[in-house]
Protein backbone atom coordinates (compact mmCIF):
# COMPACT_ATOMS: atom_id res chain seq x y z
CA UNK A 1 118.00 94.22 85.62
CA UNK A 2 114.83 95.04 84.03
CA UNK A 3 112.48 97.13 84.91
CA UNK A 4 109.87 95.58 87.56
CA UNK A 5 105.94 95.86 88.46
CA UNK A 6 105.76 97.97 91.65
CA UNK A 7 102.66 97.12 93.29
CA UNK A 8 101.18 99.63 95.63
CA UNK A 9 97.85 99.43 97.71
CA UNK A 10 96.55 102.99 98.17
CA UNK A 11 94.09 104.41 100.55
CA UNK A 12 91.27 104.88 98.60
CA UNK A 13 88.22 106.43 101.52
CA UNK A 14 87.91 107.09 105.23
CA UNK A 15 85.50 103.90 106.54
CA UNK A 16 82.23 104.33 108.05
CA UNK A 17 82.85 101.70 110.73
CA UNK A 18 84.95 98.91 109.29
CA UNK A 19 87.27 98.59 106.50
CA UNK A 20 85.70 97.13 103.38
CA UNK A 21 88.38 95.65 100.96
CA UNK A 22 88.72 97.21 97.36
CA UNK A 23 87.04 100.60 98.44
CA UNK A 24 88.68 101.54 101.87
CA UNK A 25 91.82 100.29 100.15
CA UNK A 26 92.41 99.41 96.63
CA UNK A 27 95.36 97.87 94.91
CA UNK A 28 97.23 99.70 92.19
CA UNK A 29 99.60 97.84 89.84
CA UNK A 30 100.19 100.73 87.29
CA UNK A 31 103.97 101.65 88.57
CA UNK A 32 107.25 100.24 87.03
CA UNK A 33 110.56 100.72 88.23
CA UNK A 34 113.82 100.77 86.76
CA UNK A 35 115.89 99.45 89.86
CA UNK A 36 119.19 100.49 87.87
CA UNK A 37 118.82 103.86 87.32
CA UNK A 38 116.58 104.63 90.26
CA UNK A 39 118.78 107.71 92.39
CA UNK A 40 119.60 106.30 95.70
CA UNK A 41 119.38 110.00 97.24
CA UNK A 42 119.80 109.52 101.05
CA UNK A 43 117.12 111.21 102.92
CA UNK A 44 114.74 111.55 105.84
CA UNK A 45 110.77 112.78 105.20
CA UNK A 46 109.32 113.70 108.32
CA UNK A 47 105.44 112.65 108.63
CA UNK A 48 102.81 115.95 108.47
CA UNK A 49 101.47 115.72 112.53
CA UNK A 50 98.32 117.45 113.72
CA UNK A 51 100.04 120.14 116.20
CA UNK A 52 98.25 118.68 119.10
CA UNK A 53 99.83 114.65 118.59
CA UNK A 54 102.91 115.48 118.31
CA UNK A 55 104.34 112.02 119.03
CA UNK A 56 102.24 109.84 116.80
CA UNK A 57 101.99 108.81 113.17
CA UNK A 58 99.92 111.82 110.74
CA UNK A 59 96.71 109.64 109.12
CA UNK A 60 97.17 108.41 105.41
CA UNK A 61 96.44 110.83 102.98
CA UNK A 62 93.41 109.50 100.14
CA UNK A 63 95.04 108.08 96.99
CA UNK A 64 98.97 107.87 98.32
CA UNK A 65 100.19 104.31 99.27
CA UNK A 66 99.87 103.04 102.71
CA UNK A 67 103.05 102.65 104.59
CA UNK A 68 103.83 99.76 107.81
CA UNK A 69 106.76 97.76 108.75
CA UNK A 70 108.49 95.88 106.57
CA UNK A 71 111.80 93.77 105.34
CA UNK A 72 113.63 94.27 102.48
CA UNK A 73 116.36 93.01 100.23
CA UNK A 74 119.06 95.50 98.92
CA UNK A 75 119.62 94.57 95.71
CA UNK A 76 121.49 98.19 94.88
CA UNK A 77 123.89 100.50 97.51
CA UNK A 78 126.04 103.11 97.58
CA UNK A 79 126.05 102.87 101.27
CA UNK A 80 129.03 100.44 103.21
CA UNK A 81 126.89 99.52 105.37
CA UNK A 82 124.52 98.01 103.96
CA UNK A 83 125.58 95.51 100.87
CA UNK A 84 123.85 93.96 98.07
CA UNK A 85 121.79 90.16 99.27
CA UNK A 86 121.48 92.37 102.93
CA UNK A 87 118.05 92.37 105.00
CA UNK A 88 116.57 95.91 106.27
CA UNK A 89 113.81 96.43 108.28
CA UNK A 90 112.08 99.98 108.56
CA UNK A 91 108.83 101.45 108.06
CA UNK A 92 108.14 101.60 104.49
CA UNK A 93 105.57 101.33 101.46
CA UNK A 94 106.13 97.40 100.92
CA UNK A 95 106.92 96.25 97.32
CA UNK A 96 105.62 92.81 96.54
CA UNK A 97 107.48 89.92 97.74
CA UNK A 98 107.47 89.73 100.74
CA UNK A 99 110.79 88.61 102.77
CA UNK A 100 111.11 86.94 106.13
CA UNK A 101 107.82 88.09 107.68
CA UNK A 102 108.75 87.19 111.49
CA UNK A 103 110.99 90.51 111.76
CA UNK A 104 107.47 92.39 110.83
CA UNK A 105 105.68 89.92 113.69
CA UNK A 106 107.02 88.44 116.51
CA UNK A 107 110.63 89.37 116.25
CA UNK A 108 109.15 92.87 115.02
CA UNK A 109 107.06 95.93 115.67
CA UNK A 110 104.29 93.36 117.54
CA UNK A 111 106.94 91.44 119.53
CA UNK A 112 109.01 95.27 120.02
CA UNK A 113 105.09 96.74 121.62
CA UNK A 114 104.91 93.81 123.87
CA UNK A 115 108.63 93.21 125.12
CA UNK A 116 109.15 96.75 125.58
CA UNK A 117 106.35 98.15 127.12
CA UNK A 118 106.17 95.25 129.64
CA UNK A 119 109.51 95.63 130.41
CA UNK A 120 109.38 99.95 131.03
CA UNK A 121 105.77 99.81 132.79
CA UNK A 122 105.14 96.33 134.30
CA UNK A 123 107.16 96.99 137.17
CA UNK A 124 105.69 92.76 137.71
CA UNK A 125 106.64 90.77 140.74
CA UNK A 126 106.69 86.56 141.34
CA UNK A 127 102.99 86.22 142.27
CA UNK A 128 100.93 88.70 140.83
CA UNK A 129 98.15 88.11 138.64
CA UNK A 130 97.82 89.71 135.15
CA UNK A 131 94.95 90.13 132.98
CA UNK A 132 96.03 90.44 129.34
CA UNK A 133 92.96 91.03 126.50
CA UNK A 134 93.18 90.23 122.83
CA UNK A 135 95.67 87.34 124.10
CA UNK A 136 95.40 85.08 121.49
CA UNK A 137 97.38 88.11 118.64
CA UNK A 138 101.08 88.88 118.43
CA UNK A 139 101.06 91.28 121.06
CA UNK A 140 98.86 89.49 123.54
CA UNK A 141 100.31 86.18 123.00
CA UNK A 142 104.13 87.70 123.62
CA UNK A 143 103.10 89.18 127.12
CA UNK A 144 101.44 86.26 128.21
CA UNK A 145 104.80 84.02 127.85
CA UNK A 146 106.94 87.63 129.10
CA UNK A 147 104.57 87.55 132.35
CA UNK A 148 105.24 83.74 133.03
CA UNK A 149 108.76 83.75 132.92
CA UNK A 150 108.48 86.69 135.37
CA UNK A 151 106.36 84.20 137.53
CA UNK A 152 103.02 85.66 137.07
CA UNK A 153 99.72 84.17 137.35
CA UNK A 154 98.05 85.05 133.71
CA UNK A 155 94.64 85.91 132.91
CA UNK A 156 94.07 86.03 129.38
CA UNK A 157 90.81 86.82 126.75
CA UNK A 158 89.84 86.41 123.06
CA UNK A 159 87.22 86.06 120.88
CA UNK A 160 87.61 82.43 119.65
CA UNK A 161 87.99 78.90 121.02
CA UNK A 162 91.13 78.42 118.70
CA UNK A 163 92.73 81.72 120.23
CA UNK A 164 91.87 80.54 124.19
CA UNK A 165 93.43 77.15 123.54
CA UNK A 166 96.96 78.83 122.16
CA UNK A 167 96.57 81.08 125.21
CA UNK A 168 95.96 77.59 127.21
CA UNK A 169 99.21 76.47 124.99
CA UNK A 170 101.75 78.74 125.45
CA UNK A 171 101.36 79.14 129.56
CA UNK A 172 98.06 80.97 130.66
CA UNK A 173 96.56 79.91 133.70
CA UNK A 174 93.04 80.93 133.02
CA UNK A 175 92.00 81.24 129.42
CA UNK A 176 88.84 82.48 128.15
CA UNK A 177 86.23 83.37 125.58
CA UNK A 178 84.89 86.70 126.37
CA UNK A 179 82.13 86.26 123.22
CA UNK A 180 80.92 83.27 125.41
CA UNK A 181 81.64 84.03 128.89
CA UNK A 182 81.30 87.05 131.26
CA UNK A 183 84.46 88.70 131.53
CA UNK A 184 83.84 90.84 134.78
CA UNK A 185 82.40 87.25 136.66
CA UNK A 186 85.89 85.59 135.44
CA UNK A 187 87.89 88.78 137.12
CA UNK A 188 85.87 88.05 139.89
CA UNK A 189 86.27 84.66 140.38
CA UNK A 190 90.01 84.86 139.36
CA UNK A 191 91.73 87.55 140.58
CA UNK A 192 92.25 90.45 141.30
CA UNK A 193 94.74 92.11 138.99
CA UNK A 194 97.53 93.67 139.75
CA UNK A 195 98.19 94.07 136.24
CA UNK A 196 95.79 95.14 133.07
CA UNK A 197 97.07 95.15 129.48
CA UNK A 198 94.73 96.08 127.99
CA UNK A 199 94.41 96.14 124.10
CA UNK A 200 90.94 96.58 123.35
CA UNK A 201 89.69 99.57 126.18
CA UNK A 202 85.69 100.26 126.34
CA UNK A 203 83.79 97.91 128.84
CA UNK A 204 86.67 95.58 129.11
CA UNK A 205 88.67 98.73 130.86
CA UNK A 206 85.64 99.08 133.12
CA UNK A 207 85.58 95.49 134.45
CA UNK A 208 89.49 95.40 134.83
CA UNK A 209 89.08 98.79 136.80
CA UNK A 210 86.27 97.46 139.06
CA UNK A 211 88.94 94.21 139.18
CA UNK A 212 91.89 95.77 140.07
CA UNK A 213 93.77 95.57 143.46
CA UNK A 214 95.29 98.72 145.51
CA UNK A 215 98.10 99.97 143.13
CA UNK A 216 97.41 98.45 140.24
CA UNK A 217 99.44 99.24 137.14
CA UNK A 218 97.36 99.36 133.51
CA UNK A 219 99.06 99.53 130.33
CA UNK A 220 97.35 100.88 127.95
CA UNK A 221 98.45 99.11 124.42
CA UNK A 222 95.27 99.81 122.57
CA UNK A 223 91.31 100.57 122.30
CA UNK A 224 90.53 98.23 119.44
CA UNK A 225 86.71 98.18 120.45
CA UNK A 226 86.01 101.62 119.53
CA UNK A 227 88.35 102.19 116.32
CA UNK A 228 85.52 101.03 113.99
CA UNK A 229 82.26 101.80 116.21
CA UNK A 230 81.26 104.91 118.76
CA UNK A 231 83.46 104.48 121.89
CA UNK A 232 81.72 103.92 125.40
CA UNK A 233 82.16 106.32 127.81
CA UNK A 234 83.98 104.56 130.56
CA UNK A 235 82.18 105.07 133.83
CA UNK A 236 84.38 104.16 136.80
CA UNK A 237 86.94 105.82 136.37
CA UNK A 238 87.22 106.81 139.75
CA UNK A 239 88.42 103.65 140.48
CA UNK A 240 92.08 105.33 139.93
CA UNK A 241 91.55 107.70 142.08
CA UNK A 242 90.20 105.01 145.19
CA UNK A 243 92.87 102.40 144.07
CA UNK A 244 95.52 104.57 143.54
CA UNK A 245 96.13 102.69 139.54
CA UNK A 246 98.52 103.97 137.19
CA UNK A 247 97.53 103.99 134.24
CA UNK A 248 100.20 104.99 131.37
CA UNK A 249 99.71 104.94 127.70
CA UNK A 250 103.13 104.76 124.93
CA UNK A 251 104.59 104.90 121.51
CA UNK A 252 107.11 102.06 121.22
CA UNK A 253 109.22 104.44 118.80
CA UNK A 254 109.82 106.18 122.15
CA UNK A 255 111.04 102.74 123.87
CA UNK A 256 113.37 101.50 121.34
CA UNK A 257 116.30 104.09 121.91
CA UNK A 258 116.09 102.40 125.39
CA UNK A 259 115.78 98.55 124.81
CA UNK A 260 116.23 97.68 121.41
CA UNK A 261 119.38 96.11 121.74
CA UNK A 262 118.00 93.73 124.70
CA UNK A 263 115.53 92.97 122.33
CA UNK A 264 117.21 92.00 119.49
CA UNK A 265 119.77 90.18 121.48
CA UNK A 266 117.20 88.46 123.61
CA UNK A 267 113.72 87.51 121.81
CA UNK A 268 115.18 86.11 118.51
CA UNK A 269 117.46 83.74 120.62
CA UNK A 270 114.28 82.44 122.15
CA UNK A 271 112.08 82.20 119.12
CA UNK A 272 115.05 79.91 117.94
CA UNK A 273 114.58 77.23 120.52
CA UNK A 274 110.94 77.49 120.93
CA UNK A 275 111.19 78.90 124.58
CA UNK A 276 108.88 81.75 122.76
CA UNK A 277 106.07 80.07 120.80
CA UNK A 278 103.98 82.14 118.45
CA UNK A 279 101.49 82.18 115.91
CA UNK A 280 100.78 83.90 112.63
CA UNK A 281 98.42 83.68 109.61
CA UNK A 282 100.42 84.41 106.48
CA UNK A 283 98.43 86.31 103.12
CA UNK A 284 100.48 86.06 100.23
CA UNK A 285 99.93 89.41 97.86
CA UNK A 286 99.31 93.18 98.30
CA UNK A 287 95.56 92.65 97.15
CA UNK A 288 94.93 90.75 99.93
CA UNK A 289 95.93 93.62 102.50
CA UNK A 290 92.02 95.23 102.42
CA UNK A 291 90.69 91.97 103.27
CA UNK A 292 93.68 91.27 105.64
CA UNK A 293 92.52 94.68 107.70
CA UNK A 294 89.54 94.20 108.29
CA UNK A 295 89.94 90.43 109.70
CA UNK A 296 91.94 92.03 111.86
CA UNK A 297 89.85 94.86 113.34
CA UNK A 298 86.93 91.90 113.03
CA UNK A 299 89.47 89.60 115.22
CA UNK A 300 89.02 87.18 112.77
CA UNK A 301 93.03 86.73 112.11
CA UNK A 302 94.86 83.39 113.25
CA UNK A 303 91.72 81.45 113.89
């Protein structure tokens, strides 16, 4: 086999605010490699942590290639268990193609967060009511369809009128715009929650607090409203205290020892039959990962 192009994007500076595509990441298509004589030397590297996050991921380093999930295709082993024309997913530096995106979506680290996490912290029961944010993504969209086969009532938020009719689609009771309407008048009007996923923190988390019934449980999946702009202050937060809410933060990493093999046996079955629906928006090409980024943070993706 000849020697092939391997296409890396790199992280190229730490953003002010947002991402902006070809200088917060920049693609670099200088590498070749020689996939016969490469060493296939077995090993584990450890990421560098910061002594005081020990459980999460160290931050990319400027100028090295960025690293997510990803499927591959082992075209060389020296290892039985795992055989030329196999598929591997893991957390690596993807090489361009692609293969079989829906193991890094649905049926992967997205599908793992939500599936997971509702299943270790939701402790749900027939009848409650659950307000999920940022339900129109991967996440989102999976814990909305979890929470109705568990016999939930759903409450559910995005950013778009596309997104609130998928969340309309695939089972929530009340969908809604939150750019357009006023998301603490719909938890009023609607609930209250027993449940809060909550994926995007600042004044959202403040309205599902004031929301919330006695012994409410909030999981926290992810703050996206202050990773690019100056985070509010929330200001209730003695609403735990009065409401006796638990309110528990996690690493899926930490989950998967536990339920990855429900998982795997489970979700994939479903996606088959279309008893799980889902969604993506597919970019075809490492130089479209900057651009790709920032939609995301944006909440511009799958519109």
């Amino acid at each position: 086999m000849a020697p092939v192009k391997n296409t890396r994007v790199l992280f190229n500076d730490v953003p002010q605010g947002y991402p902006i595509p070809g200088k917060t990441t920049v693609v670099d298509d200088s590498q070749i490699i020689d996939l016969e004589t490469v060493p296939l030397n077995g090993a584990i590297l450890l990421k560098m942590r910061e002594p005081t996050i020990e459980s999460y991921p160290a931050s990319y380093r400027i100028g090295e290639p960025i690293d997510s999930y990803g499927i591959a295709v082992v075209l060389r082993s020296e290892f039985e268990g795992a055989q030329p024309g196999d598929h591997v997913y893991s957390m690596e530096t993807p090489p361009e193609p692609f293969v079989d995106d829906t193991y890094v979506g649905v049926a992967g680290m997205p599908g793992e967060t939500a599936y997971m996490a509702w299943k270790e912290y939701s402790k749900a029961k027939k009848g409650e009511t659950v307000f999920v944010t940022s339900g129109g993504g991967p996440v989102g969209s999976m814990v909305i369809q979890l929470a109705k086969l568990d016999g939930l009532k759903v409450i559910a938020s995005a950013g778009s009128d596309a997104k609130v009719q998928f969340m309309k689609d695939i089972g929530a009771d009340v969908a809604f715009n939150y750019k357009t309407e006023k998301t603490l008048d719909i938890l009023r009007d609607k609930g209250p929650i027993d449940i809060y996923w909550d994926n995007v923190g600042g004044e959202t988390l403040e309205y599902a607090l004031e929301a919330a019934n006695a012994h409410a449980r909030f999981i926290e999946s992810g703050m996206i409203s202050s990773y690019n702009t100056r985070s509010q202050g929330v200001r209730n937060l003695m609403h735990i205290v009065y409401k006796r809410i638990t309110m528990t933060g996690f690493f899926v990493a930490e989950l998967r020892p536990k339920y990855a093999d429900e998982f795997y046996a489970w979700i994939p079955e479903k996606l088959a039959s279309g008893e799980i629906k889902f969604k993506e928006q597919v970019s075809r090409g490492l130089d479209k990962v900057g651009q790709v980024i920032a939609d995301v943070q944006r909440g511009r993706n799958s519109e």
